[in-house]
PDB file of N, CA and C in Angstrom:
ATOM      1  N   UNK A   1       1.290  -1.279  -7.602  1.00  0.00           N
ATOM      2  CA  UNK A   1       0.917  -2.316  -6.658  1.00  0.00           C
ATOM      3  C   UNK A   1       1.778  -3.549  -6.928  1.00  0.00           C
ATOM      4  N   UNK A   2       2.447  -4.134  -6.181  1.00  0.00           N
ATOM      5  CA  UNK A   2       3.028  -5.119  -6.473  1.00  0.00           C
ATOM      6  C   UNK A   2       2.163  -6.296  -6.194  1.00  0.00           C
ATOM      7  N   UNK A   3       2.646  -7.460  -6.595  1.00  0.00           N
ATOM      8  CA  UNK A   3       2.361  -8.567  -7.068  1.00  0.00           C
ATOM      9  C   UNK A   3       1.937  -9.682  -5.850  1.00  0.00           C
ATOM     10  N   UNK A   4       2.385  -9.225  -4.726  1.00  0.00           N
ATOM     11  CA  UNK A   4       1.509  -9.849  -3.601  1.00  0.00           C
ATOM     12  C   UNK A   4       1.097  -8.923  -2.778  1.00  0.00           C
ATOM     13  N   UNK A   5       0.427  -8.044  -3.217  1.00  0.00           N
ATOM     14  CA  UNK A   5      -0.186  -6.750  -2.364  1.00  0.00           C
ATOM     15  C   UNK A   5      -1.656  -7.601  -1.263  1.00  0.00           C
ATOM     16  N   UNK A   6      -2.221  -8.219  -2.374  1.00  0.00           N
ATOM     17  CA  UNK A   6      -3.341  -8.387  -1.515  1.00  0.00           C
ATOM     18  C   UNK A   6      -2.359  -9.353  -0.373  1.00  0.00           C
ATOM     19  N   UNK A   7      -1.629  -9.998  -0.235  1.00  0.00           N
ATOM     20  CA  UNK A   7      -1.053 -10.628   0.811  1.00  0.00           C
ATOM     21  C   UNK A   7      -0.801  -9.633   1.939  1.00  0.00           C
ATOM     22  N   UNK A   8      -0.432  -8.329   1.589  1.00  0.00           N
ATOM     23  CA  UNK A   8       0.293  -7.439   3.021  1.00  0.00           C
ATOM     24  C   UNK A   8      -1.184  -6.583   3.402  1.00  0.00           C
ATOM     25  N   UNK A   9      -1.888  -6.248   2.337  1.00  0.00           N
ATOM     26  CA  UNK A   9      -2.990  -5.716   3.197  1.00  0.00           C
ATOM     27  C   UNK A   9      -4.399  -6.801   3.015  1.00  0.00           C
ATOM     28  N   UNK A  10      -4.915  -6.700   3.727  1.00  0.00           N
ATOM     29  CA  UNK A  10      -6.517  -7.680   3.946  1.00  0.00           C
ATOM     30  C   UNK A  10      -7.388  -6.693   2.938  1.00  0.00           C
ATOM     31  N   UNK A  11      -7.852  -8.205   2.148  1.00  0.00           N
ATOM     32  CA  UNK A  11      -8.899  -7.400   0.971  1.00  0.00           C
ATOM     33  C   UNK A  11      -9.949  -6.612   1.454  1.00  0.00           C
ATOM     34  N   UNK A  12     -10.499  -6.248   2.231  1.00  0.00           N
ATOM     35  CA  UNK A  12     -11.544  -5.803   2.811  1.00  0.00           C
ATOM     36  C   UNK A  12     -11.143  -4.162   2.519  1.00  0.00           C
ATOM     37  N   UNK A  13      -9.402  -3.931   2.447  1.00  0.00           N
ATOM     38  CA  UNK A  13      -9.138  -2.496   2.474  1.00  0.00           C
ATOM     39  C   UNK A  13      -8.466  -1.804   1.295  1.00  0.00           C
ATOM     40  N   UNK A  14      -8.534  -2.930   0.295  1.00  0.00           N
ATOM     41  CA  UNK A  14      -7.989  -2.706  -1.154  1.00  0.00           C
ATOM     42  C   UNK A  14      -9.981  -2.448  -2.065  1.00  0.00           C
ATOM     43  N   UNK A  15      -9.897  -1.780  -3.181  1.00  0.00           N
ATOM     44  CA  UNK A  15     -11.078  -1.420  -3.773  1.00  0.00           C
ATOM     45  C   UNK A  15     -10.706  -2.476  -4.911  1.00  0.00           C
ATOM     46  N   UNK A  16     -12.088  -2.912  -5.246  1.00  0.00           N
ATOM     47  CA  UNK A  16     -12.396  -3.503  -6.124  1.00  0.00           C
ATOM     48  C   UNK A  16     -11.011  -3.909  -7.415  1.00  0.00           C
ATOM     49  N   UNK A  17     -11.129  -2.369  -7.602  1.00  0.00           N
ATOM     50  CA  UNK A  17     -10.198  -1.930  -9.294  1.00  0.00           C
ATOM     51  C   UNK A  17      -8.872  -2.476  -8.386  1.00  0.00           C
ATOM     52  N   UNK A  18      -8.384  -2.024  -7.507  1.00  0.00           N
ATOM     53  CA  UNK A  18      -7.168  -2.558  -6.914  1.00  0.00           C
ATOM     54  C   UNK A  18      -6.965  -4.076  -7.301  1.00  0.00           C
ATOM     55  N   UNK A  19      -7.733  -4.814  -6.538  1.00  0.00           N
ATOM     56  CA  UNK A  19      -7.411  -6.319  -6.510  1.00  0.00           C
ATOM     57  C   UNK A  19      -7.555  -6.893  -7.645  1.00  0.00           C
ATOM     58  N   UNK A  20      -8.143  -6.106  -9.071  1.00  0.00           N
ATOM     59  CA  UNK A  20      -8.715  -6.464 -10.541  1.00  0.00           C
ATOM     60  C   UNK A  20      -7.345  -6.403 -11.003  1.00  0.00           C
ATOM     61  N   UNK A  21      -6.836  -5.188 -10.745  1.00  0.00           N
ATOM     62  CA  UNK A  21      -5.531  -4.678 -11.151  1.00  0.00           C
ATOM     63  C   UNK A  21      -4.550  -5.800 -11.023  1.00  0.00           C
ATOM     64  N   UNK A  22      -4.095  -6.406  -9.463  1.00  0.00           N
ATOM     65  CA  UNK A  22      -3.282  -6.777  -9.118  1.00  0.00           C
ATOM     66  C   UNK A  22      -3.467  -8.535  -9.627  1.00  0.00           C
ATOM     67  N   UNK A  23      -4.807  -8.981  -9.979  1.00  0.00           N
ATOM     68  CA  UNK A  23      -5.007 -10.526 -10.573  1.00  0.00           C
ATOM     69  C   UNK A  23      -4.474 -10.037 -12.462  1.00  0.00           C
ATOM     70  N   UNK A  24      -4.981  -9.038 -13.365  1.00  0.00           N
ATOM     71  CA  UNK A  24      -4.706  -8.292 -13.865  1.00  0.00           C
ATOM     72  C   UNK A  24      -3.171  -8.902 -14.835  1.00  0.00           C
ATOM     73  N   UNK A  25      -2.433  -8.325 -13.763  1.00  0.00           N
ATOM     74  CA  UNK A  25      -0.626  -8.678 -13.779  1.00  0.00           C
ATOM     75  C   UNK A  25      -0.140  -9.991 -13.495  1.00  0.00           C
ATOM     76  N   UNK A  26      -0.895 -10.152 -12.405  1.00  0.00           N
ATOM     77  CA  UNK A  26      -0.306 -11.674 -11.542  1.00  0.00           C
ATOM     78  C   UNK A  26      -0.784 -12.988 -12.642  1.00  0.00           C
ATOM     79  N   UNK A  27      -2.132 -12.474 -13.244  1.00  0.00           N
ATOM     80  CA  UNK A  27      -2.777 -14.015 -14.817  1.00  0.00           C
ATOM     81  C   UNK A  27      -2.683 -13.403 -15.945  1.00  0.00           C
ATOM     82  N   UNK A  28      -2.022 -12.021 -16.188  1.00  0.00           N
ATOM     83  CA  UNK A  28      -1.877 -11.357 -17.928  1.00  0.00           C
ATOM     84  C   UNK A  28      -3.290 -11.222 -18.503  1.00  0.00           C
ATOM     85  N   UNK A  29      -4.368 -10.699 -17.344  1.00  0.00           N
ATOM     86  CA  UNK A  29      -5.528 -10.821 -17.912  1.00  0.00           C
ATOM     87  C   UNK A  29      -5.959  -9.950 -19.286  1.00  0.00           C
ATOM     88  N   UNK A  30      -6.473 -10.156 -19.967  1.00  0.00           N
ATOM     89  CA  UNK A  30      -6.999  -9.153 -20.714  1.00  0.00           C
ATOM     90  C   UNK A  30      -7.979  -7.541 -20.068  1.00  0.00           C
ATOM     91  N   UNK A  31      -8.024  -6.352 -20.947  1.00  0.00           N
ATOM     92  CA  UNK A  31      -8.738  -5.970 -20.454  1.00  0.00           C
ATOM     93  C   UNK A  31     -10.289  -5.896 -19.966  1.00  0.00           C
ATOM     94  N   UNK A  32     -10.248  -6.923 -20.804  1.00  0.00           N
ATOM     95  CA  UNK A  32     -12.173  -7.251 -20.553  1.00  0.00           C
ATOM     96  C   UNK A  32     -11.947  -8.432 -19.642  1.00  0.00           C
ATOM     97  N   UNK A  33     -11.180  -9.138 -19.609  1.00  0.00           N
ATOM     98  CA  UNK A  33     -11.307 -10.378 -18.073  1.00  0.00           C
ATOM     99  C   UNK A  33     -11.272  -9.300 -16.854  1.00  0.00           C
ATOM    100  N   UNK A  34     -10.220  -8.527 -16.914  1.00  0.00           N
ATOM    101  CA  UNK A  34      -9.919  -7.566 -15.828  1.00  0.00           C
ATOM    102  C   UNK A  34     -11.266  -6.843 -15.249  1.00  0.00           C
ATOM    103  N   UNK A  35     -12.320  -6.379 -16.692  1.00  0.00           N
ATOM    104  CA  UNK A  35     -13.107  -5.916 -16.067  1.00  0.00           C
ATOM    105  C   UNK A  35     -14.160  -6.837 -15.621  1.00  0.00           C
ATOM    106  N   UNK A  36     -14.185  -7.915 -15.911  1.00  0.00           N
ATOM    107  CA  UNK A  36     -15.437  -9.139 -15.641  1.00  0.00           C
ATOM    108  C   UNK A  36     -14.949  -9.374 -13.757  1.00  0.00           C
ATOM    109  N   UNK A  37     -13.511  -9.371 -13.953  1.00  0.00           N
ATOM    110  CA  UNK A  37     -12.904  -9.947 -12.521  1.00  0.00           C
ATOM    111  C   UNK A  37     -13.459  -8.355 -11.408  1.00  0.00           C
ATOM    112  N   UNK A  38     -13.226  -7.385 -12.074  1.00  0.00           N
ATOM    113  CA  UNK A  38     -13.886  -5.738 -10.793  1.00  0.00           C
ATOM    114  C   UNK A  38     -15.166  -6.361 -10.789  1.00  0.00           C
ATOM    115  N   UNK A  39     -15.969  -6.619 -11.897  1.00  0.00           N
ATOM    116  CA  UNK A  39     -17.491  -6.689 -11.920  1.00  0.00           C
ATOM    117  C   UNK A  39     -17.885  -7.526 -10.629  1.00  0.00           C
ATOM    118  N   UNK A  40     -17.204  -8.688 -10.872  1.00  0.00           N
ATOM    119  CA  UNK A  40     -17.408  -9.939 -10.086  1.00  0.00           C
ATOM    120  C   UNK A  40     -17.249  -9.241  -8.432  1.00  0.00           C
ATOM    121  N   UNK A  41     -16.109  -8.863  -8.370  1.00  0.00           N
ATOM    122  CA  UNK A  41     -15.491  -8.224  -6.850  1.00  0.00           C
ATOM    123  C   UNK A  41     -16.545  -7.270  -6.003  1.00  0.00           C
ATOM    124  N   UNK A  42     -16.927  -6.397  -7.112  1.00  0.00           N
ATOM    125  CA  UNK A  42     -18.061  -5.488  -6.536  1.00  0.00           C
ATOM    126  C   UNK A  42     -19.072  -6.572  -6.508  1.00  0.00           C
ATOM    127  N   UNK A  43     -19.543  -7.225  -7.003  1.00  0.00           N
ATOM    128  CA  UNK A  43     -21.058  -7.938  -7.115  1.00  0.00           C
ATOM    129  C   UNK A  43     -20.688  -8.604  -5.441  1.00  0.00           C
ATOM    130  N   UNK A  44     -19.589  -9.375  -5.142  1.00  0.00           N
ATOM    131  CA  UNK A  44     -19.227 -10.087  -4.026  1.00  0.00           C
ATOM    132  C   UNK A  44     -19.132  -9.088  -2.756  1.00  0.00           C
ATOM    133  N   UNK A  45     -18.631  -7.777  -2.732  1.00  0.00           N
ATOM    134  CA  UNK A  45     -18.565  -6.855  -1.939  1.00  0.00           C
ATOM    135  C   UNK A  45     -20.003  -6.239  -1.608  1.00  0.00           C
ATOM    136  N   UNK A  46     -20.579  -6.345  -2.227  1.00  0.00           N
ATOM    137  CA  UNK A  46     -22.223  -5.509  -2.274  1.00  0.00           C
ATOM    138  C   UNK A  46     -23.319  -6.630  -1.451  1.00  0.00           C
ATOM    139  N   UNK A  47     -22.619  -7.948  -1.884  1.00  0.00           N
ATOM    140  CA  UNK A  47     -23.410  -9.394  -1.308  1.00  0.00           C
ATOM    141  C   UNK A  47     -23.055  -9.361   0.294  1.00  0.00           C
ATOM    142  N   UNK A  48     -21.930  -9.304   0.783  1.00  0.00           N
ATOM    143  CA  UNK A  48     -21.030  -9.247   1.945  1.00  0.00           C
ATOM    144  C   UNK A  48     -21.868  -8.030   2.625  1.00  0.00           C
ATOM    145  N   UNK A  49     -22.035  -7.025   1.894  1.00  0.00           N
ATOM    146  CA  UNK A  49     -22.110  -5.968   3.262  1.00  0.00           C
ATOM    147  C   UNK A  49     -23.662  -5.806   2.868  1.00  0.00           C
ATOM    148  N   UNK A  50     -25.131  -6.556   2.442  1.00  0.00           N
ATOM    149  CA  UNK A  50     -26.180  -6.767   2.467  1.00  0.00           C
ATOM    150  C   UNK A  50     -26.099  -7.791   3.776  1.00  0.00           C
ATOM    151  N   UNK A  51     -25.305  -9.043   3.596  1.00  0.00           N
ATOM    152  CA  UNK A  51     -25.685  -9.891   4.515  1.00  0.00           C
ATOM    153  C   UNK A  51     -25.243  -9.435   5.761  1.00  0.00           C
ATOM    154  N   UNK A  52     -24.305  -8.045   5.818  1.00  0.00           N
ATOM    155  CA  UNK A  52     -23.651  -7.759   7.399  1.00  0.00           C
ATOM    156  C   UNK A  52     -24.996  -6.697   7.929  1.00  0.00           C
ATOM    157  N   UNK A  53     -25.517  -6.008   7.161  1.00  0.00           N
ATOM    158  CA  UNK A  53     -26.302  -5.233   7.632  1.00  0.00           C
ATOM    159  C   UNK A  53     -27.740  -6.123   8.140  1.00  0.00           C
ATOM    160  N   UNK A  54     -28.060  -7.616   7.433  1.00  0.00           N
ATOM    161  CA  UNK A  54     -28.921  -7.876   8.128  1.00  0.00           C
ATOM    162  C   UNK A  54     -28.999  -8.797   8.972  1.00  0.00           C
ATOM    163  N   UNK A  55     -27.326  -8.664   9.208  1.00  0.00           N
ATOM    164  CA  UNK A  55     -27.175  -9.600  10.829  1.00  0.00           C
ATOM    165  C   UNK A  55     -26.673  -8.855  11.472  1.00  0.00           C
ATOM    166  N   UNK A  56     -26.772  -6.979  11.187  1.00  0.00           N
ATOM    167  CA  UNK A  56     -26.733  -6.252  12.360  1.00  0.00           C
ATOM    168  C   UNK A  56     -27.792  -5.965  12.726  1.00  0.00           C
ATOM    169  N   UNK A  57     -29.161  -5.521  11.936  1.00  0.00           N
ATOM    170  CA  UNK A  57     -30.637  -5.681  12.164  1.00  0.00           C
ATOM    171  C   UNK A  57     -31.252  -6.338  13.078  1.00  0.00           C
ATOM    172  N   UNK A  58     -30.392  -7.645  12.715  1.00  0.00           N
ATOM    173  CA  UNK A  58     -31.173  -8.951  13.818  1.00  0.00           C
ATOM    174  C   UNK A  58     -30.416  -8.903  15.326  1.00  0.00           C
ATOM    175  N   UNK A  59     -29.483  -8.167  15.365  1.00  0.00           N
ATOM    176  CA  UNK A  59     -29.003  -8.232  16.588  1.00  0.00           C
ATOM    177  C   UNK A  59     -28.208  -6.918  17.044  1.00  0.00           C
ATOM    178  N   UNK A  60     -28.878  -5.810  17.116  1.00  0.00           N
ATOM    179  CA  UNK A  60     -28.446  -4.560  17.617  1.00  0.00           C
ATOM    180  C   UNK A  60     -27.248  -4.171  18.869  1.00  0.00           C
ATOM    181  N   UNK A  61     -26.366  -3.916  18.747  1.00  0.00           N
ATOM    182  CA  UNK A  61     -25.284  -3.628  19.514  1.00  0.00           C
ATOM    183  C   UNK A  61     -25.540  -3.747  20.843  1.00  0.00           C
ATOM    184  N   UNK A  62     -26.539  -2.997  21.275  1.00  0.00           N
ATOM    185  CA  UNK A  62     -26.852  -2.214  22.537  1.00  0.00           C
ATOM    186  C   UNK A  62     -28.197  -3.430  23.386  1.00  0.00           C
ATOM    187  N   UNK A  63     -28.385  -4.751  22.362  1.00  0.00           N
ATOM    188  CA  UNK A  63     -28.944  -5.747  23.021  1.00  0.00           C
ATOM    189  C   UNK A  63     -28.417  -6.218  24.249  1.00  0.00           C
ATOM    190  N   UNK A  64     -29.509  -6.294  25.298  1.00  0.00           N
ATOM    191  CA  UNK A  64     -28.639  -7.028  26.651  1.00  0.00           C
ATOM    192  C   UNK A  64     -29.936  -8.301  26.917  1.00  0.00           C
ATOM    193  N   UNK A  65     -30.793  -8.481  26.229  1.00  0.00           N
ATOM    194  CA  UNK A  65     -31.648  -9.658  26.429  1.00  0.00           C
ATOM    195  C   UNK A  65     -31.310 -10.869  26.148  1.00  0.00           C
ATOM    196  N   UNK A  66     -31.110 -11.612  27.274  1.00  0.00           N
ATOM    197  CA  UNK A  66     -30.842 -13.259  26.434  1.00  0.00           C
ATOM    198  C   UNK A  66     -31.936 -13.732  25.573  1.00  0.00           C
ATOM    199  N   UNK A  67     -33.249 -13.888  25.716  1.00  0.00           N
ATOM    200  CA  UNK A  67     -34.579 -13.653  24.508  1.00  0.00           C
ATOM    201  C   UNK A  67     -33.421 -13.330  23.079  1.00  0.00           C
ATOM    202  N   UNK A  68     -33.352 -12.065  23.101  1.00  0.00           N
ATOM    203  CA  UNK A  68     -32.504 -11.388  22.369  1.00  0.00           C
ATOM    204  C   UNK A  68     -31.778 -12.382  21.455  1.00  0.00           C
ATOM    205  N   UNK A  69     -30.631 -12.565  22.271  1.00  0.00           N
ATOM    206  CA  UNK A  69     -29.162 -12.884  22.070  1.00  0.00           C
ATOM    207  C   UNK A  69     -29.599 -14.583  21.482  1.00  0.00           C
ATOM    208  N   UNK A  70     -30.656 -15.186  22.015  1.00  0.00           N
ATOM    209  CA  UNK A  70     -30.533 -16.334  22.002  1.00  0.00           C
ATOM    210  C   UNK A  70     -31.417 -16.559  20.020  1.00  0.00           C
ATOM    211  N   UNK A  71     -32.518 -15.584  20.155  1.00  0.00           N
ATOM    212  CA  UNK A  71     -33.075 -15.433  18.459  1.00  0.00           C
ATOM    213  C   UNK A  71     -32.250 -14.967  17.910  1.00  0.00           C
ATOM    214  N   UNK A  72     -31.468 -14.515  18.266  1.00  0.00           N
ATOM    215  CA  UNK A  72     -29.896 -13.748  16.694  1.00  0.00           C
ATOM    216  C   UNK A  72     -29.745 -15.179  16.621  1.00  0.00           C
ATOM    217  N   UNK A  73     -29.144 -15.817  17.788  1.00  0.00           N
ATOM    218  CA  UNK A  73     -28.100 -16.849  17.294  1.00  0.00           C
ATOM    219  C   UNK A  73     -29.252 -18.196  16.416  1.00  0.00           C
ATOM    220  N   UNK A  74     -30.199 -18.281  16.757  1.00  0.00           N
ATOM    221  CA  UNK A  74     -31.076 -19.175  16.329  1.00  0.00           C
ATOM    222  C   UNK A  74     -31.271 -18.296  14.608  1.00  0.00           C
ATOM    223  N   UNK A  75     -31.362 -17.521  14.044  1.00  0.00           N
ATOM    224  CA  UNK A  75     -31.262 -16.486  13.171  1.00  0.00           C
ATOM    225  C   UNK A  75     -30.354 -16.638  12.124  1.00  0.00           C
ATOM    226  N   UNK A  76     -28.884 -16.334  13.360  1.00  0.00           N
ATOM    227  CA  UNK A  76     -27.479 -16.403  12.268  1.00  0.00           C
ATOM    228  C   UNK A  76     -27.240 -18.052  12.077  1.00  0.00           C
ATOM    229  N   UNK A  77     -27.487 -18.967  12.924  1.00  0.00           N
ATOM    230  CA  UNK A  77     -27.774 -20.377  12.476  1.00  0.00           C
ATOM    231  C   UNK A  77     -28.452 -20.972  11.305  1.00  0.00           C
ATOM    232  N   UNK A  78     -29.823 -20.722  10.966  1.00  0.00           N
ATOM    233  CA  UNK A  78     -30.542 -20.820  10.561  1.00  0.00           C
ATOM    234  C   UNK A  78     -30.016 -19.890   8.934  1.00  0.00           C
ATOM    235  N   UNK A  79     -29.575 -19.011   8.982  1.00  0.00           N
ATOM    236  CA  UNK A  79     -28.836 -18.453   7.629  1.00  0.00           C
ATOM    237  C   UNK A  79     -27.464 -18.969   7.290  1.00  0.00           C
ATOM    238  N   UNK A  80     -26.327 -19.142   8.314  1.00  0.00           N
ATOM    239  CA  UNK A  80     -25.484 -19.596   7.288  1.00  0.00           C
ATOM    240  C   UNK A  80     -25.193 -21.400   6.946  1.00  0.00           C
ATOM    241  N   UNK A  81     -26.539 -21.764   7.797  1.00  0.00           N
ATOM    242  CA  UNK A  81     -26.687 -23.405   7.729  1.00  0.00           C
ATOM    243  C   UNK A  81     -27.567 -22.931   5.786  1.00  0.00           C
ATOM    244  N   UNK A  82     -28.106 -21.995   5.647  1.00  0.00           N
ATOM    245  CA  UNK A  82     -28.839 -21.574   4.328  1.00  0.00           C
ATOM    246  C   UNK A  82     -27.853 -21.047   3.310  1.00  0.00           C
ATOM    247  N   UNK A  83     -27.009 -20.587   3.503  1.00  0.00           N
ATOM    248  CA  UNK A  83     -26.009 -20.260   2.549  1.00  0.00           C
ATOM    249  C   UNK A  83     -24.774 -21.160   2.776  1.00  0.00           C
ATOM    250  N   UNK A  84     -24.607 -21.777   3.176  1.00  0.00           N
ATOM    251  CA  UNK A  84     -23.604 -23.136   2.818  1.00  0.00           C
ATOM    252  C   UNK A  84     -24.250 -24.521   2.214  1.00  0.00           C
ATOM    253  N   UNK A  85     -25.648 -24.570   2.261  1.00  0.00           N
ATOM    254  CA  UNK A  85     -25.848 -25.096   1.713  1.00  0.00           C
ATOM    255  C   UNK A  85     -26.167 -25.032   0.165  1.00  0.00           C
ATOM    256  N   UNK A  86     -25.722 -23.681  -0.280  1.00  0.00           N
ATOM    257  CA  UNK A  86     -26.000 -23.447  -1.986  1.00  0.00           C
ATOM    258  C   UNK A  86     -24.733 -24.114  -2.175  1.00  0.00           C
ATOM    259  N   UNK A  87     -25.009 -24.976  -3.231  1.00  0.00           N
ATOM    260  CA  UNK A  87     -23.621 -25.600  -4.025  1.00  0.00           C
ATOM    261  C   UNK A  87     -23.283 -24.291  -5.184  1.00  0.00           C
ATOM    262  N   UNK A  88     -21.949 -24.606  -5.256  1.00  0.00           N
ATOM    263  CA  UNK A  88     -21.557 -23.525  -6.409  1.00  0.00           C
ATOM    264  C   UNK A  88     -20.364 -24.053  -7.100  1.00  0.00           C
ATOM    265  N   UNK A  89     -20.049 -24.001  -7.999  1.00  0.00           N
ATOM    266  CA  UNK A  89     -18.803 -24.316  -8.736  1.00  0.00           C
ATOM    267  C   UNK A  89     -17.461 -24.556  -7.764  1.00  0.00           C
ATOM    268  N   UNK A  90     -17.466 -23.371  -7.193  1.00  0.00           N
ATOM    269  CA  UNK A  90     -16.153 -23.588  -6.417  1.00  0.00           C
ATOM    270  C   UNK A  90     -16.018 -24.032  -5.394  1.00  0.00           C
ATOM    271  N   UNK A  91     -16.939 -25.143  -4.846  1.00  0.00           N
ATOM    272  CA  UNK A  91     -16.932 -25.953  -3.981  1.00  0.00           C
ATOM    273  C   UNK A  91     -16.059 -26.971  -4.193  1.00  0.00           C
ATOM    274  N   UNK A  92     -15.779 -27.884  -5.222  1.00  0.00           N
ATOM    275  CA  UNK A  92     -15.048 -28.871  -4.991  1.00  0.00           C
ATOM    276  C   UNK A  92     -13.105 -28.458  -5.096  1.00  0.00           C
ATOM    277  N   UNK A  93     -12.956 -26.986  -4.610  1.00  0.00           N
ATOM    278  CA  UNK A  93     -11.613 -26.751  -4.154  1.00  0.00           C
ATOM    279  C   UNK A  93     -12.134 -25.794  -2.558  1.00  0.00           C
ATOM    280  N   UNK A  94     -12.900 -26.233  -2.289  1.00  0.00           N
ATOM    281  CA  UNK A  94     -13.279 -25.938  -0.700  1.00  0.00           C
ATOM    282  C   UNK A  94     -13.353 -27.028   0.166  1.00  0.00           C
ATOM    283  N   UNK A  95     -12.256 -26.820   1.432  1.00  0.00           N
ATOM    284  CA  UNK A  95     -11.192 -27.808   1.718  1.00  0.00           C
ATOM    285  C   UNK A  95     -11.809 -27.729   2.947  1.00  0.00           C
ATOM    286  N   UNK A  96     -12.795 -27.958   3.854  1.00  0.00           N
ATOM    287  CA  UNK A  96     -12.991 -27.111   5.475  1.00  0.00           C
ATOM    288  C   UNK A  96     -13.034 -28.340   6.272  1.00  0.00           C
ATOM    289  N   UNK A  97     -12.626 -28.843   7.487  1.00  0.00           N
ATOM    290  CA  UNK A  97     -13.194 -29.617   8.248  1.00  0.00           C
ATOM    291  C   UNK A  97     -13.579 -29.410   9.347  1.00  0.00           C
ATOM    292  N   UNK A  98     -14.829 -29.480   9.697  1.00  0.00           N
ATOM    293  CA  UNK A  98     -15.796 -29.283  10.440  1.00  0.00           C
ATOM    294  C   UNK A  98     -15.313 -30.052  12.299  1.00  0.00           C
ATOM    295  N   UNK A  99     -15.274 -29.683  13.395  1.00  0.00           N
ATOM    296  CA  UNK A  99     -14.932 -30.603  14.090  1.00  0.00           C
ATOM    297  C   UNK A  99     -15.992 -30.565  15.189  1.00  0.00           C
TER     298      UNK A  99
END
């Protein structure tokens, strides 16, 4: 894997051990950072596709109700106004402006 891999493909399609691998080489990690950094990746990948499945729950493909359409969005509002508001360490290199 070269050294800007995650640049040519989107992480979503590299596995865990891949992108561990490729930080790995790119910071001379050790092998136990390497594995703290997969640990971390899966823990973040497992978080991601919990929260996709229950904002497919709340709003089923095959919905044609504005009722419907209008509680998802009151729903998916109401959650990621809830998860942006957790502070976390790596907020103060999170750069976003809101317009």
């Amino acid at each position: 894997m070269s050294k800007n891999s995650c640049l040519i493909y989107p992480p979503s399609i590299l596995l865990a051990g891949e992108i561990a691998d490729d930080f790995a080489v790119t910071y001379q990690l050790t092998p136990d950072e390497k594995y703290q950094i997969q640990r971390e990746l899966t823990k973040m990948r497992l978080a991601q596709k919990a929260l996709a499945l229950r904002m497919r729950a709340q709003f089923p493909v095959a919905c044609k109700s504005e009722n419907s359409r209008q509680g998802f969005l009151e729903y998916f509002d109401s959650t990621t106004k809830r998860i942006t508001s957790h502070q976390s360490d790596s907020d103060d290199n999170l750069e976003i402006a809101l317009e």
